[in-house]
Protein backbone atom coordinates (compact mmCIF):
# COMPACT_ATOMS: atom_id res chain seq x y z
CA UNK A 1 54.40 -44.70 11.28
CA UNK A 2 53.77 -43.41 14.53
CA UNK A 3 56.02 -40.98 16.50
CA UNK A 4 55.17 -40.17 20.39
CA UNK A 5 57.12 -37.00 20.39
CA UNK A 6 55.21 -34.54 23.33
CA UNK A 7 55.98 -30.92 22.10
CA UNK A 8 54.85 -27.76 24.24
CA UNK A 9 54.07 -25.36 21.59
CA UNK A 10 54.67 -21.74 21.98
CA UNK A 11 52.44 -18.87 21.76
CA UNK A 12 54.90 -17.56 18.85
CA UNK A 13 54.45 -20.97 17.03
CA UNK A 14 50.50 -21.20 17.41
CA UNK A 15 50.06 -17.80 16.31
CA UNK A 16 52.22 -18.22 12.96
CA UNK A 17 49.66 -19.46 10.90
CA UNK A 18 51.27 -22.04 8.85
CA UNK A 19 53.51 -23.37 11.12
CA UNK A 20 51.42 -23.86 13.57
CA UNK A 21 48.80 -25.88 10.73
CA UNK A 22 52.10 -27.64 9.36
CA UNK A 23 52.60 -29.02 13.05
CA UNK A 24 48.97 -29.82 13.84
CA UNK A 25 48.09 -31.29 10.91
CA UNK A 26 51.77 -34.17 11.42
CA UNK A 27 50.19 -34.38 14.83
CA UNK A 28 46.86 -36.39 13.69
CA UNK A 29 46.98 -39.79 12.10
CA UNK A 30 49.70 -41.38 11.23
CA UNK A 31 50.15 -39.01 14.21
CA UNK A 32 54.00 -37.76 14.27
CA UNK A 33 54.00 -36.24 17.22
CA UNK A 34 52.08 -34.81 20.36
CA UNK A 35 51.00 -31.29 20.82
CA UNK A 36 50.05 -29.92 24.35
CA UNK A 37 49.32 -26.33 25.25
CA UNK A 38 47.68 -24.16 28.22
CA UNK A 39 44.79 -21.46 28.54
CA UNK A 40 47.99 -19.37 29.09
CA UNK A 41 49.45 -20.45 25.83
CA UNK A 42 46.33 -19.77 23.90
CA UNK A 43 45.49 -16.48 25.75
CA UNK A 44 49.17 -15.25 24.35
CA UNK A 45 48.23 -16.39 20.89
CA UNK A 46 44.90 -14.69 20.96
CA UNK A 47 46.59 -11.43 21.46
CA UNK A 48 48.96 -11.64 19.27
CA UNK A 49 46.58 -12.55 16.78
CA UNK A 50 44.35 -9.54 17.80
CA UNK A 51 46.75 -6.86 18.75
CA UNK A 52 49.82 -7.50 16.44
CA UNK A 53 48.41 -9.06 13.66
CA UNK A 54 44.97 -7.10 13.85
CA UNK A 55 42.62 -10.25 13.42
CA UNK A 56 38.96 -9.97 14.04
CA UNK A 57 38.33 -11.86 17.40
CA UNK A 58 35.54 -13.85 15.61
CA UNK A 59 38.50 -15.29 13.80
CA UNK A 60 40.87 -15.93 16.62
CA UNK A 61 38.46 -17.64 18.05
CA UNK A 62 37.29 -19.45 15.90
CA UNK A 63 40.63 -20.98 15.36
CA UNK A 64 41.21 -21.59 19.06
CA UNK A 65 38.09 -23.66 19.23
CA UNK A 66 38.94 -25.34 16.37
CA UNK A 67 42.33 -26.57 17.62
CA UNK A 68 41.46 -27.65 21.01
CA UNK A 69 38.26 -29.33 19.53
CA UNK A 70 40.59 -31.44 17.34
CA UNK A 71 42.95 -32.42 20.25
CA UNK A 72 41.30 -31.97 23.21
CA UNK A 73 43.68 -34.56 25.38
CA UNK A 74 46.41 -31.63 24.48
CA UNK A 75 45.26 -29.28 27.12
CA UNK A 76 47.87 -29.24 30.24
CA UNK A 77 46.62 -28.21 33.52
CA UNK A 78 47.27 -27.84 37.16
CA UNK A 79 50.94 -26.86 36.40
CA UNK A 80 50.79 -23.46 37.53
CA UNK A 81 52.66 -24.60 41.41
CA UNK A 82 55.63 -25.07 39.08
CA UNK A 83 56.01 -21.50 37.18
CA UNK A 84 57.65 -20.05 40.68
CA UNK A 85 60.62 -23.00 40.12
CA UNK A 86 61.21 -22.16 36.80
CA UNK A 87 64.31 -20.31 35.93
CA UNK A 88 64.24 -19.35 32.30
CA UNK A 89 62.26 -15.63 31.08
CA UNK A 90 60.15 -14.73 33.52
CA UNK A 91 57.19 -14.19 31.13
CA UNK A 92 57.75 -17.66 29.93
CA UNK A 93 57.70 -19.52 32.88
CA UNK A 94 54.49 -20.60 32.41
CA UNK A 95 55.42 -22.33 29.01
CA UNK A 96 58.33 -24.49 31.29
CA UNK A 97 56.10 -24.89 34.12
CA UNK A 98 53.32 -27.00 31.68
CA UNK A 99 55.97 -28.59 29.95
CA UNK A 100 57.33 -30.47 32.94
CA UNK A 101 53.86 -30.77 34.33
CA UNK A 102 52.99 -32.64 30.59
CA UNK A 103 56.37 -34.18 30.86
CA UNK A 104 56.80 -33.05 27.15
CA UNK A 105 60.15 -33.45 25.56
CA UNK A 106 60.45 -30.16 24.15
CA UNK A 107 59.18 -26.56 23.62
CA UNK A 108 58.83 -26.05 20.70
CA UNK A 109 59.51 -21.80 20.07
CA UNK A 110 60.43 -19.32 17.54
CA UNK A 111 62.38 -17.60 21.14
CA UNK A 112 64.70 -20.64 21.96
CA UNK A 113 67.24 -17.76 23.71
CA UNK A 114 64.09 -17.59 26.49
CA UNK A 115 64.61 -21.23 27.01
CA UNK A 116 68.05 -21.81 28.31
CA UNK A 117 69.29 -25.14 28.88
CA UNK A 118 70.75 -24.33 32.27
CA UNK A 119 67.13 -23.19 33.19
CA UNK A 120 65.46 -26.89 31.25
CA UNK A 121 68.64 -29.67 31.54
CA UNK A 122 67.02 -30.41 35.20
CA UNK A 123 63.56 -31.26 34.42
CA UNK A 124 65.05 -33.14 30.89
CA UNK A 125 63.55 -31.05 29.18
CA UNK A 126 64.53 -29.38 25.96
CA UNK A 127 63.61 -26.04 23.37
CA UNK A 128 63.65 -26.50 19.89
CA UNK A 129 62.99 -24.10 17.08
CA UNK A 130 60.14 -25.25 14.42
CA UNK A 131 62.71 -25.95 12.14
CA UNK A 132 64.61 -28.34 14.01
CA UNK A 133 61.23 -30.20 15.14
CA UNK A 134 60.37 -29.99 11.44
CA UNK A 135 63.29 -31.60 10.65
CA UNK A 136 63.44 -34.44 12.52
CA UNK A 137 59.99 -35.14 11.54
CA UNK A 138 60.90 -35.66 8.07
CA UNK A 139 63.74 -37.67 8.39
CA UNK A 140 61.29 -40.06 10.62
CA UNK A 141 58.77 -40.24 8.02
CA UNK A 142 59.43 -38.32 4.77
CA UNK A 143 56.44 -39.91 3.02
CA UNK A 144 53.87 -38.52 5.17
CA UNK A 145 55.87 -34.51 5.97
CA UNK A 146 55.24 -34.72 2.12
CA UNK A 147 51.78 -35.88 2.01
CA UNK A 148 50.76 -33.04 4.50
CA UNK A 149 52.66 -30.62 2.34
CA UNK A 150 51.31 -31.20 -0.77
CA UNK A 151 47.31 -31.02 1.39
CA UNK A 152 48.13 -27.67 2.78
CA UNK A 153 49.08 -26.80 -0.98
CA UNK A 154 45.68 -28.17 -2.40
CA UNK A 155 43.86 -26.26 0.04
CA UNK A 156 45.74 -23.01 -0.32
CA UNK A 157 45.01 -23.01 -4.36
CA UNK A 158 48.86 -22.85 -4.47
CA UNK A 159 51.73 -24.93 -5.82
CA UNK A 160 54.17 -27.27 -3.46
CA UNK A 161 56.83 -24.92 -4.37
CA UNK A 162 54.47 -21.60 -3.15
CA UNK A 163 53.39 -23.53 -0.15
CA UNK A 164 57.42 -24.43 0.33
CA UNK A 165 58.19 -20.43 -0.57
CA UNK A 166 55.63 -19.44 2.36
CA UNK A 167 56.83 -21.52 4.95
CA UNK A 168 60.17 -20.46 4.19
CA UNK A 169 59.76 -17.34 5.94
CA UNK A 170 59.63 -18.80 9.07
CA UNK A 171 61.35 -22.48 8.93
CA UNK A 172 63.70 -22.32 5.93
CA UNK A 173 66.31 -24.86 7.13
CA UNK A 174 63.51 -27.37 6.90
CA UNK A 175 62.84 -25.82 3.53
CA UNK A 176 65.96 -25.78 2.51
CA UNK A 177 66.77 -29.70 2.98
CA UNK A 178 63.06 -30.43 1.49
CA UNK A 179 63.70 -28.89 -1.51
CA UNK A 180 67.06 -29.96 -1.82
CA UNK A 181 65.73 -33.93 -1.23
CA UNK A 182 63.02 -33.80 -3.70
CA UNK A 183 65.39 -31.02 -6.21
CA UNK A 184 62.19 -28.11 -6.20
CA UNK A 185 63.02 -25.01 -6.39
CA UNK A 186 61.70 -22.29 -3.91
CA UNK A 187 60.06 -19.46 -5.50
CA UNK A 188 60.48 -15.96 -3.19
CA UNK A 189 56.93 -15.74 -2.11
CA UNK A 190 56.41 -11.97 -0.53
CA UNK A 191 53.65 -11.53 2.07
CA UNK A 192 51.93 -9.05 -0.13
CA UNK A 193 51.98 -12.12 -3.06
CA UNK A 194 50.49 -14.74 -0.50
CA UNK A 195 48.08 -13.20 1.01
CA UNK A 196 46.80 -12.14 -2.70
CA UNK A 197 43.66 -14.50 -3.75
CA UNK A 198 45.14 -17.01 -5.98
């Protein structure tokens, strides 16, 4: 099956490591949805990556190039006449402004309070937590959210159940129905545990 949804994702969504691989792997074939970002976006993620999360740059990089290499039509520009229209958080104006400019049909953000509706019902456009994106996903096409699963698993070294127990941190709704469709039981995975060789 495939699903034409256009999804602006979020600095906060890139830079969450599994999440962000989760979404980007369901958006290549059978392609589930439609990922689109900016320079902006990705300039947000580096830092984060960098400064918060204390990545070497090599790394962040590295990661950047590989994303845009593998969808290069995702890329949104000449949006940036648009930010000063935008009425939602000022610092994420930007995010809005290549949205409409991509004429996505959602943000997709960890920071849905930044999104109002009030400030994206005129330009029919809507923000959605990972989770909720997730979700919908899966009910279009369980088969192949499962499929992807079970690859991220096989190349983490790790169980479906640690893979599910990972993820949870950040999208356990989704979790939560997965494991409650296909009766697995989440494990509580702890950073310290993850990021542990296998």
């Amino acid at each position: 099956m495939r699903a034409d949804i256009t999804v602006v994702l979020d600095a906060c969504v890139l830079a969450e490591a599994a999440v962000s691989d989760l979404l980007l792997r369901l958006a290549d074939e059978p392609r589930l949805l439609l990922p689109r970002w900016s320079d902006s976006i990705w300039e947000e993620t580096r830092r984060t990556w960098i400064e918060r999360l204390e990545l070497p740059e090599s790394v962040a990089e590295s990661r950047i190039r590989a994303a845009q290499t593998a969808f290069p039509e995702a890329d949104v520009t000449g949006f940036e006449s648009l930010i000063d229209r935008c009425a939602n958080h000022p610092e994420d104006r930007h995010v809005l402004a290549a949205a409409i400019h991509a004429r996505a049909d959602a943000i997709v953000t960890f920071n849905v309070k930044d999104f109002p509706a009030v400030a994206l019902d005129p330009w029919g456009v809507e923000a959605v937590h990972p989770s909720a994106l997730l979700l919908l996903l899966y009910d279009l096409d369980p088969g192949v959210v499962t499929n992807v699963l079970h690859a991220m698993a096989g190349k983490a070294k790790r169980t479906m159940p640690e893979m599910l127990g990972r993820l949870a941190w950040c999208v356990e709704p989704f979790i939560k129905h997965i494991a409650a469709e296909q009766a697995i039981e989440i494990p509580d995975v702890p950073p310290r545990d993850w990021r542990r060789a296998p």
